[in-house]
N, C-alpha and C. Protein backbone atom coordinates (compact mmCIF):
# COMPACT_ATOMS: atom_id res chain seq x y z
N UNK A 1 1.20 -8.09 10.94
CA UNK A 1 0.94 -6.68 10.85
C UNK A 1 0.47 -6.36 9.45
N UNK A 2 -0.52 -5.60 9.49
CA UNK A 2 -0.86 -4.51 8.35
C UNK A 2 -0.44 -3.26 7.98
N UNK A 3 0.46 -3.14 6.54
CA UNK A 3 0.32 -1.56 6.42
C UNK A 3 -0.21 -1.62 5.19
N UNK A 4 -1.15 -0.15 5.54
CA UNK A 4 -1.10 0.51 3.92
C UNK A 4 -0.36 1.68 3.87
N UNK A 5 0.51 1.65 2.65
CA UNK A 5 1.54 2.82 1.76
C UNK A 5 0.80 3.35 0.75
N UNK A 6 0.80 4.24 0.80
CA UNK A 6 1.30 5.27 -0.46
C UNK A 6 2.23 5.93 -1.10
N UNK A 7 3.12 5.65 -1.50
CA UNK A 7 4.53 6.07 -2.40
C UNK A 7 4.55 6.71 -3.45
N UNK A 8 4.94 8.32 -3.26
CA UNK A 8 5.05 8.76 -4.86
C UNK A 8 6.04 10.38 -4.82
N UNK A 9 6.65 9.91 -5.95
CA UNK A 9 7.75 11.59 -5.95
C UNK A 9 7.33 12.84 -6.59
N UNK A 10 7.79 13.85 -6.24
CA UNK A 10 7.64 14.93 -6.40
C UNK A 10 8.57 16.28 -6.67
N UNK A 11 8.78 16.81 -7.63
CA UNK A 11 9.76 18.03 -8.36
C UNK A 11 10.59 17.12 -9.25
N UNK A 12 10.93 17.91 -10.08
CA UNK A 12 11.61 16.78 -11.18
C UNK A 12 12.67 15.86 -11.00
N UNK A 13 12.43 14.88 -11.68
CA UNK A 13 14.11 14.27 -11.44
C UNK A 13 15.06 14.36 -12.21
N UNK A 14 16.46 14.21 -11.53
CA UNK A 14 17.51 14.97 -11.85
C UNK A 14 17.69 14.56 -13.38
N UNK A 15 18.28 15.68 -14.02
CA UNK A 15 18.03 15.82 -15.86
C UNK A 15 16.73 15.80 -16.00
N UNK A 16 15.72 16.71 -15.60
CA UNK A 16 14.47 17.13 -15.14
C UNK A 16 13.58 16.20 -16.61
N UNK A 17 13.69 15.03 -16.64
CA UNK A 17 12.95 14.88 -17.44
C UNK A 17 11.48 13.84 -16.31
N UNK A 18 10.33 13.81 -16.59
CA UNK A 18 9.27 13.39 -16.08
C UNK A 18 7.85 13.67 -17.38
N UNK A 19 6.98 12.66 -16.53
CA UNK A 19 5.31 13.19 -17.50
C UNK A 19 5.67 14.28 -17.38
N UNK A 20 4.82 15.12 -18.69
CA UNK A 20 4.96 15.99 -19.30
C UNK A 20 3.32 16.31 -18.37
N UNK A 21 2.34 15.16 -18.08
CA UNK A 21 1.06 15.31 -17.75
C UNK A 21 0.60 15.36 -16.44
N UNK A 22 2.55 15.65 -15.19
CA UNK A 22 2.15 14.98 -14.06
C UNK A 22 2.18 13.66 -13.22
N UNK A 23 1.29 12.92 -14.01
CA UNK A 23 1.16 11.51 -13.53
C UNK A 23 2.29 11.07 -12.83
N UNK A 24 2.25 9.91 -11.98
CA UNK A 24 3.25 9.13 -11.54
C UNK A 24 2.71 7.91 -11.66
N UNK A 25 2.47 7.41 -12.84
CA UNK A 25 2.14 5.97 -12.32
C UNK A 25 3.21 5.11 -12.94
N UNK A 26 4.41 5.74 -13.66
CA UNK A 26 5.53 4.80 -13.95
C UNK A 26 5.96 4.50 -12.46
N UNK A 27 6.37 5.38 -11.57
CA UNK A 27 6.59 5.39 -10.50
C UNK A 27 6.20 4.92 -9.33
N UNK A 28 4.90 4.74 -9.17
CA UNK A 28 4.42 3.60 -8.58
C UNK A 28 4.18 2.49 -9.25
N UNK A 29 4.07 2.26 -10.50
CA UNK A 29 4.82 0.89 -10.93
C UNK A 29 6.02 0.11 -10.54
N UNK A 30 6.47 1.12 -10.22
CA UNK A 30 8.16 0.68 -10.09
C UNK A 30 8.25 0.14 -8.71
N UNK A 31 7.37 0.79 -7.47
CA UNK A 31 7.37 0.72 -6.05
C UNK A 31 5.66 -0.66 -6.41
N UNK A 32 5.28 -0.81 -6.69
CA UNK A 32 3.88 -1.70 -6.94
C UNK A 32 4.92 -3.43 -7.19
N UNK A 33 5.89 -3.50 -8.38
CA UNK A 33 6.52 -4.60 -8.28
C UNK A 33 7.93 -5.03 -7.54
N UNK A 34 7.69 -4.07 -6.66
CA UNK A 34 8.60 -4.94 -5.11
C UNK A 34 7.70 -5.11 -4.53
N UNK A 35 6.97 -5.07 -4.55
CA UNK A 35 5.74 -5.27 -3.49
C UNK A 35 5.27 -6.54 -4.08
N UNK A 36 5.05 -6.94 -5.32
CA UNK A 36 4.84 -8.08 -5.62
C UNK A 36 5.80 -9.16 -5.95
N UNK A 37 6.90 -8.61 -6.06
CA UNK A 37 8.04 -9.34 -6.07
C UNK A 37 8.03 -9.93 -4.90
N UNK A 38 7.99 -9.33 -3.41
CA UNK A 38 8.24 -9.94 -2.66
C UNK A 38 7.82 -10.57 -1.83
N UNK A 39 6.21 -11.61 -2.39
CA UNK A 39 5.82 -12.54 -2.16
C UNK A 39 4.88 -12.64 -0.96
N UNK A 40 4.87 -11.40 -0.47
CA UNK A 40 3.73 -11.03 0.95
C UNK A 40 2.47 -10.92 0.44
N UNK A 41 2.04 -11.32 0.98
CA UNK A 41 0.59 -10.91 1.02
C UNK A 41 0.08 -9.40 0.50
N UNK A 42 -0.71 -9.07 -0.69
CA UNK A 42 -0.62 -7.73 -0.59
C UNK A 42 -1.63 -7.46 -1.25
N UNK A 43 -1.98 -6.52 -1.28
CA UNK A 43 -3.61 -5.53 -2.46
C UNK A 43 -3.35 -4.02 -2.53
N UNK A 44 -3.57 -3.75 -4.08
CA UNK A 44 -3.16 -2.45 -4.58
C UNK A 44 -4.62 -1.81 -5.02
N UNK A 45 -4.64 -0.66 -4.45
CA UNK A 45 -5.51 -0.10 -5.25
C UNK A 45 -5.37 1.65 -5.44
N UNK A 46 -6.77 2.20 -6.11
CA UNK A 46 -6.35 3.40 -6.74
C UNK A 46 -5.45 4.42 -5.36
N UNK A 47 -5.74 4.46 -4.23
CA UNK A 47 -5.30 5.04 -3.02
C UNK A 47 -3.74 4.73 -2.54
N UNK A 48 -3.90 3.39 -2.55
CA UNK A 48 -2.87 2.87 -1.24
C UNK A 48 -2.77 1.21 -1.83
N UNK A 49 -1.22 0.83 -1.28
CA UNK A 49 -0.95 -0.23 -1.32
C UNK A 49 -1.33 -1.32 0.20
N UNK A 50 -1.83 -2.21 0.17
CA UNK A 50 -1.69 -2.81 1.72
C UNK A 50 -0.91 -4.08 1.39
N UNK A 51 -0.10 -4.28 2.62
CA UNK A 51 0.79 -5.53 2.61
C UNK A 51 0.94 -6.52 4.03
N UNK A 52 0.96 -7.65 4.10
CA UNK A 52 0.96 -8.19 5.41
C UNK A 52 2.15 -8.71 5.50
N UNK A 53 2.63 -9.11 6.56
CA UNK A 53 3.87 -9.71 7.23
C UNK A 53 4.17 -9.29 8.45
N UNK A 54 5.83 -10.05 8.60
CA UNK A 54 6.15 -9.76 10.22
C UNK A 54 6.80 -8.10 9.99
N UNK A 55 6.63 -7.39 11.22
CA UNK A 55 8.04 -6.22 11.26
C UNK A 55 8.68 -5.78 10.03
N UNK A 56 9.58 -6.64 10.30
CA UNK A 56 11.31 -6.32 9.44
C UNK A 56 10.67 -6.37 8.22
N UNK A 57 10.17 -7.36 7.82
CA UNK A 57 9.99 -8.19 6.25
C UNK A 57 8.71 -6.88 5.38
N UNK A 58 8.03 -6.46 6.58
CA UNK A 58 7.04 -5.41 5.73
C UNK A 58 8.04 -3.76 5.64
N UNK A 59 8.59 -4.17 6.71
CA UNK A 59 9.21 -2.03 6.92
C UNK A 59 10.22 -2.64 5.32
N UNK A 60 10.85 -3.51 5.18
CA UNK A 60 11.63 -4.05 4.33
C UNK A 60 10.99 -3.76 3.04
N UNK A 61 10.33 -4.09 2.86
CA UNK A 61 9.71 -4.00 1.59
C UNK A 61 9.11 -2.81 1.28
N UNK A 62 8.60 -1.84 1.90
CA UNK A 62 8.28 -0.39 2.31
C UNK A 62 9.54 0.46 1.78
N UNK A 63 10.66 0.07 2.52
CA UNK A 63 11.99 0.57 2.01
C UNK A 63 12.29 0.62 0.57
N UNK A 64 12.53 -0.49 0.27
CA UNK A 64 12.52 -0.76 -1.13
C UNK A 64 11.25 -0.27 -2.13
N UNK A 65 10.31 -0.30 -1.42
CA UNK A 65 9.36 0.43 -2.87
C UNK A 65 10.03 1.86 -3.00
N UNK A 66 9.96 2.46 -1.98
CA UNK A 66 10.28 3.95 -1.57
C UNK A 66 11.40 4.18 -2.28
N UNK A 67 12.53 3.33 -2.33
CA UNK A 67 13.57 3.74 -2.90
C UNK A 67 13.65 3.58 -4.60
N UNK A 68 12.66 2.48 -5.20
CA UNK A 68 12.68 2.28 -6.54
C UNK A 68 11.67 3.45 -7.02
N UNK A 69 11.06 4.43 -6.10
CA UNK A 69 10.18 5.70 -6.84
C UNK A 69 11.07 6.62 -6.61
N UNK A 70 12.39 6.75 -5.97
CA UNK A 70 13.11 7.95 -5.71
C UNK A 70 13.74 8.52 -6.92
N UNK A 71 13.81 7.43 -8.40
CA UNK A 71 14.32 8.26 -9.63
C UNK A 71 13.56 8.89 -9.84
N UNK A 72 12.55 9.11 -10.12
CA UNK A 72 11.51 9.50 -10.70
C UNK A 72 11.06 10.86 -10.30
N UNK A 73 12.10 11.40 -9.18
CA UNK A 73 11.71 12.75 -9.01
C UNK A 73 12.49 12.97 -7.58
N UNK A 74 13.12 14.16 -7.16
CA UNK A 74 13.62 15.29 -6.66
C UNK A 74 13.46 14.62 -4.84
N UNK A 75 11.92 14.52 -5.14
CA UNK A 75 11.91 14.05 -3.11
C UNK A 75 10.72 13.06 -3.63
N UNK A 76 10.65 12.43 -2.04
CA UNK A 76 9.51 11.15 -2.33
C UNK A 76 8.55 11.53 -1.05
N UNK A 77 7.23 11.55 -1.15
CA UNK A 77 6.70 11.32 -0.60
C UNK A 77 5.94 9.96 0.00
N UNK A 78 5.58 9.34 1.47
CA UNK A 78 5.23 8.39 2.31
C UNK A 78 4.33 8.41 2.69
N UNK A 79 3.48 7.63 2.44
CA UNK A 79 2.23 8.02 3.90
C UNK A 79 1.75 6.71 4.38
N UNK A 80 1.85 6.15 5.53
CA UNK A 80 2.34 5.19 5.76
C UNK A 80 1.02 4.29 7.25
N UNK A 81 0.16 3.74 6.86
CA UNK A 81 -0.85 3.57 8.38
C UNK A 81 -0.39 2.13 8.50
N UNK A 82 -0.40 1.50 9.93
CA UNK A 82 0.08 0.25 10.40
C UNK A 82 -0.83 -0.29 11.23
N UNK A 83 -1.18 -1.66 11.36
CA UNK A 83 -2.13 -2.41 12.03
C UNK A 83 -1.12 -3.38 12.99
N UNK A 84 -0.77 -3.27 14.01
CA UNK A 84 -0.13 -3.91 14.66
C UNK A 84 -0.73 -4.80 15.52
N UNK A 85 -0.97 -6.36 15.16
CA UNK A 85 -1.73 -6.72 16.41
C UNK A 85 -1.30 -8.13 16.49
N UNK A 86 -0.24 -8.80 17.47
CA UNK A 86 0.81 -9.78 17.58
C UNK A 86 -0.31 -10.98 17.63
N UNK A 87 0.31 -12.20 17.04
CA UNK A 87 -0.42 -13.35 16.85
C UNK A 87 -1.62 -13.88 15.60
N UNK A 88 -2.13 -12.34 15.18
CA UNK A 88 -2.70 -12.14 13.75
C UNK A 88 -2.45 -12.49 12.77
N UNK A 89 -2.82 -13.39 11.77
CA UNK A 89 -1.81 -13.35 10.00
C UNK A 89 -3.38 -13.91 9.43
N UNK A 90 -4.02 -13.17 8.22
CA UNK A 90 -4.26 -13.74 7.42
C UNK A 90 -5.43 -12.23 7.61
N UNK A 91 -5.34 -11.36 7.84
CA UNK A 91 -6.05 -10.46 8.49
C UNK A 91 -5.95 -9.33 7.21
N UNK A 92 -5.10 -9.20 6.10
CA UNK A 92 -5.66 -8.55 4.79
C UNK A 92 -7.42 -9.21 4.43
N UNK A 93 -7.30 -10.48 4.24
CA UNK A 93 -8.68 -10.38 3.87
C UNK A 93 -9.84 -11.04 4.83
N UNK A 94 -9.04 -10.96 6.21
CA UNK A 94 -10.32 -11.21 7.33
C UNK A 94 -10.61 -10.51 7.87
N UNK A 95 -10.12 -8.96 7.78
CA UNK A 95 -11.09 -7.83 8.38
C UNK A 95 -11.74 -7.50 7.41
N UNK A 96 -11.65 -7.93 5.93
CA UNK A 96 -12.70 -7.32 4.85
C UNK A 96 -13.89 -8.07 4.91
N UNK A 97 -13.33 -9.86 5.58
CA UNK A 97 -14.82 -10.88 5.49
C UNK A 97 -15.82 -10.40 6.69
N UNK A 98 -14.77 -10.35 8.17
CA UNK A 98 -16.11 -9.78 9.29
C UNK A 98 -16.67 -8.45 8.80
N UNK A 99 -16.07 -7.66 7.99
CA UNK A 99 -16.75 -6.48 7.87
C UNK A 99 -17.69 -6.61 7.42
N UNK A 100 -17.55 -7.64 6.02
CA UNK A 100 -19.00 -7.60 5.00
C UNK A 100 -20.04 -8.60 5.65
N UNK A 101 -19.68 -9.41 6.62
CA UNK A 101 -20.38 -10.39 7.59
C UNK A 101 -21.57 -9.12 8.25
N UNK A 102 -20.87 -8.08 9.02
CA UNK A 102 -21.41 -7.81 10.00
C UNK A 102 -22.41 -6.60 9.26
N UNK A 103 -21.89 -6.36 8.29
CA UNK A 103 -22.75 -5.49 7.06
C UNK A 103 -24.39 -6.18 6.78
N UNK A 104 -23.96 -7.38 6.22
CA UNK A 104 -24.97 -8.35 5.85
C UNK A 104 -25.72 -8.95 7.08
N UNK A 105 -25.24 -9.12 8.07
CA UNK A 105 -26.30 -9.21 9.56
C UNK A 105 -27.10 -8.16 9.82
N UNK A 106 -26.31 -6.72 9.73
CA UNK A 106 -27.13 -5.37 10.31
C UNK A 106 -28.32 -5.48 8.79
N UNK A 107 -27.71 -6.15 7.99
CA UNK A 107 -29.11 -5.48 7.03
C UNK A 107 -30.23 -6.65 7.04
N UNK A 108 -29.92 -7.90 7.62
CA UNK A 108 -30.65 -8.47 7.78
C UNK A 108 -31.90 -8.79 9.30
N UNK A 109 -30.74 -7.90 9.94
CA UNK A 109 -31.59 -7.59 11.30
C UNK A 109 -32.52 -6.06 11.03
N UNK A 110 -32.26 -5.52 9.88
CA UNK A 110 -33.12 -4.38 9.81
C UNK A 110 -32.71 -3.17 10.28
N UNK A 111 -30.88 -3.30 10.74
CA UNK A 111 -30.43 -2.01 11.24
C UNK A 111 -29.91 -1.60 10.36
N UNK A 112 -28.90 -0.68 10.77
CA UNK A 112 -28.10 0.58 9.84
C UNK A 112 -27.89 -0.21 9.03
N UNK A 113 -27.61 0.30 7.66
CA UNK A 113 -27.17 -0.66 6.18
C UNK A 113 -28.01 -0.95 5.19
């Protein structure tokens, strides 16, 4: 399975101290290295985190980011999309290869692209 997360808190945290500028990126720092701590398959970027594994081992690790951004402020926000498709693994970077495959065919057949 595939998810991509997005993890980040919101209203101050308690002894209201936080950026002065907003930002949260201590905070998804904090949720970014469980995610690499825990050895899955994964890619971060400016949007969203994506991670591969079974079930348990990804909602697992989801948990734990979520909970290492909860100092950092008042409530946490989730946003959370899932690729469920049994028998699949290696599919972080093999729906990016058929994509750019089928990119590079349409432009070589002269269609869209």
């Amino acid at each position: 399975m595939l998810v991509a997360f997005s993890v980040a808190p919101s209203g101050q945290p308690q002894g209201g101290t936080g950026n002065a500028d907003g930002s949260v990126h201590d905070a998804v720092a904090a949720a970014v290295r469980v995610v690499r701590d825990s050895g899955l398959p994964h890619r971060t970027t400016s949007m969203f985190t994506e991670i591969e594994g079974e079930w348990d081992e990804v909602f697992d690790v989801v948990k734990r980011a979520t909970d290492a951004v909860a100092p950092y402020g008042s409530r946490v926000s989730l946003v959370l999309k899932a690729d469920i498709r049994p028998g699949y693994s290696g599919e972080l970077d093999g729906k990016i290869e058929r994509l750019e495959a089928a990119v590079d065919r349409q432009k070589a057949e002269g269609g869209l692209g």
